[in-house]
Protein backbone atom coordinates (compact mmCIF):
# COMPACT_ATOMS: atom_id res chain seq x y z
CA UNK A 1 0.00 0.00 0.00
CA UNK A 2 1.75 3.42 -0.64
CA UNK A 3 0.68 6.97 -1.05
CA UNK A 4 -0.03 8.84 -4.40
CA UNK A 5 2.71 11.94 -4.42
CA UNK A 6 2.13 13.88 -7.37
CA UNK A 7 2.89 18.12 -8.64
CA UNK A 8 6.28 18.38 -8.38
CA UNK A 9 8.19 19.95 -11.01
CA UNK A 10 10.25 22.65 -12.32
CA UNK A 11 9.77 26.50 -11.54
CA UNK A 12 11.73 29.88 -10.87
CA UNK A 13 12.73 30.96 -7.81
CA UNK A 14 9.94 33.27 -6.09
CA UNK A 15 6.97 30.67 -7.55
CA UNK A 16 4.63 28.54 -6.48
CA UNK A 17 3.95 24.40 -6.57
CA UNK A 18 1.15 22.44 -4.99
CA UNK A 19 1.75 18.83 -4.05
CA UNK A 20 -0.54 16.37 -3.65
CA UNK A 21 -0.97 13.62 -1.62
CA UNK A 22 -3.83 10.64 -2.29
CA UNK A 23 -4.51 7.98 -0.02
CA UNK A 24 -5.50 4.56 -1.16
CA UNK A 25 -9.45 3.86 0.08
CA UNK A 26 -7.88 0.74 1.39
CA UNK A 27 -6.04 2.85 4.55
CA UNK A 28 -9.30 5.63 4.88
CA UNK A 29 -8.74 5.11 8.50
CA UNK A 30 -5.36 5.52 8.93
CA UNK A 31 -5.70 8.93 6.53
CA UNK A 32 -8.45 10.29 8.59
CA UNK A 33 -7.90 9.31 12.05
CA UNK A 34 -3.73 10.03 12.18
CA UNK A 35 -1.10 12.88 11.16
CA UNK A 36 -0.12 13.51 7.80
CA UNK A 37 3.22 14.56 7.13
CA UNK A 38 5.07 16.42 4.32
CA UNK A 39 9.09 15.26 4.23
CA UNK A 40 11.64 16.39 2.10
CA UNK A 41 14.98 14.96 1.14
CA UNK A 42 17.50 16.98 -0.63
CA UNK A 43 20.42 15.63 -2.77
CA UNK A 44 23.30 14.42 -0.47
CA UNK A 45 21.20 15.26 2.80
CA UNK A 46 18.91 12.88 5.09
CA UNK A 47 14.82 12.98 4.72
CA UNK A 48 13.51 16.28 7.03
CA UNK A 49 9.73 16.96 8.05
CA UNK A 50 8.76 19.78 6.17
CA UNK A 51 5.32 19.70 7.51
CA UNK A 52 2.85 18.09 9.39
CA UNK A 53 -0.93 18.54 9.99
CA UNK A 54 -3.03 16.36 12.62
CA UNK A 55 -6.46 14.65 12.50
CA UNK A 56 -8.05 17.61 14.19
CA UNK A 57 -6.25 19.89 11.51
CA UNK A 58 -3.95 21.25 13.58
CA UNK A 59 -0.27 21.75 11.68
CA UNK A 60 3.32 22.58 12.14
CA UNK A 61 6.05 23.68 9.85
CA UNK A 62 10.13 23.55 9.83
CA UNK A 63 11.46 26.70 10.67
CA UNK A 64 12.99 26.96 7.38
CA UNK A 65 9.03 27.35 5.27
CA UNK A 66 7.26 29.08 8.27
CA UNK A 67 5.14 31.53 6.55
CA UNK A 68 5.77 30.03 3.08
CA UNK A 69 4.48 26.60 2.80
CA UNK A 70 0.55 25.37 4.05
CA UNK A 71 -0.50 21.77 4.34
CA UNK A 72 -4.24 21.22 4.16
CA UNK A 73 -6.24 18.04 4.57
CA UNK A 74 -9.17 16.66 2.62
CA UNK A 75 -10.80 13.78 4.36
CA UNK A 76 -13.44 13.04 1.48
CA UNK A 77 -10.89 13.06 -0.96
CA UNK A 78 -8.59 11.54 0.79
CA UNK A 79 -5.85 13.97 -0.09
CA UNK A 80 -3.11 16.07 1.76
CA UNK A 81 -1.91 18.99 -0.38
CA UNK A 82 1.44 21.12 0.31
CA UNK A 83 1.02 24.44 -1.32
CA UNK A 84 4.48 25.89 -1.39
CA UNK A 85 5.29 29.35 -2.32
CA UNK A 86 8.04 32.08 -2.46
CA UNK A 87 10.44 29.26 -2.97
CA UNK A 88 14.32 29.32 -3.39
CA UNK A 89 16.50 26.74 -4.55
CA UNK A 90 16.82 25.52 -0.97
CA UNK A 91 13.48 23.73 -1.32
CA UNK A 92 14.86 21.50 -4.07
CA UNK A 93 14.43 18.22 -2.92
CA UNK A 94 12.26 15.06 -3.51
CA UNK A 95 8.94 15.33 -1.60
CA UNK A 96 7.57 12.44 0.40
CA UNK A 97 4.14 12.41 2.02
CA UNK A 98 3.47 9.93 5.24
CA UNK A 99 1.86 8.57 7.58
CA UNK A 100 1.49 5.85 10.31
CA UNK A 101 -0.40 4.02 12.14
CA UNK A 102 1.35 2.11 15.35
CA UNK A 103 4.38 0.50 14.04
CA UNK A 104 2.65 0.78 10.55
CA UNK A 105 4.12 3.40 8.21
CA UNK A 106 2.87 4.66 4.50
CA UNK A 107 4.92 6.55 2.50
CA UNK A 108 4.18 7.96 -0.96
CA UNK A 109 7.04 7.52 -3.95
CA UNK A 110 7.90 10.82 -4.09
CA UNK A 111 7.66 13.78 -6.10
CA UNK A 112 10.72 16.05 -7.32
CA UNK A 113 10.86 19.59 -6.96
CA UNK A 114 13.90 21.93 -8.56
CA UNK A 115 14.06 25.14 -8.25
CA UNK A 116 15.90 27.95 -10.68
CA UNK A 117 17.65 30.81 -9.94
């Protein structure tokens, strides 16, 4: 079972991408009842949160897109979107949504971002 990652792609520094994030019918419960998590991993660095929101809708952000990124949750759709703006070839990475449930963990296959300058 594994996430659907999908809207990465190319775009200049100072614009705007929204990921996506679908979640098989097959783990509803796991998508609606635990946290959802955005994680990046840039080239030659380890996998970092990026973002996070909970089942009551609650979210946190790395320091480093405070006031830049938002994550949003759609429980009917069964989708988790990162909309990502004002970004700078720091964000260029390959995006992985998650979640987990106990010992259980889904991951989506990721979703490239690059960013010029």
């Amino acid at each position: 079972v594994q996430l659907q990652a999908s809207g990465g792609g190319l775009v200049q520094a100072g614009g705007s991408l929204r990921l996506s994030c679908a979640a098989p019918t097959t783990i509803l419960s796991v998508f609606v009842s635990n946290d959802m998590g955005w994680y990046r991993q840039a080239p030659g660095k380890q996998r970092e949160l990026v973002a996070v929101i909970t089942s009551s809708g609650s979210t946190n952000y790395a320091d480093s897109v405070k006031g830049r990124f938002t994550v949003s949750k759609n429980n009917s759709r069964r989708t988790v979107a990162l909309q990502m703006n004002s970004l700078t070839p720091d964000d260029i990475a390959v995006y992985y949504c998650h979640t987990k449930r106990g010992q259980t963990t889904y991951w989506g296959q990721g979703t490239e971002v690059t960013v010029s300058s």
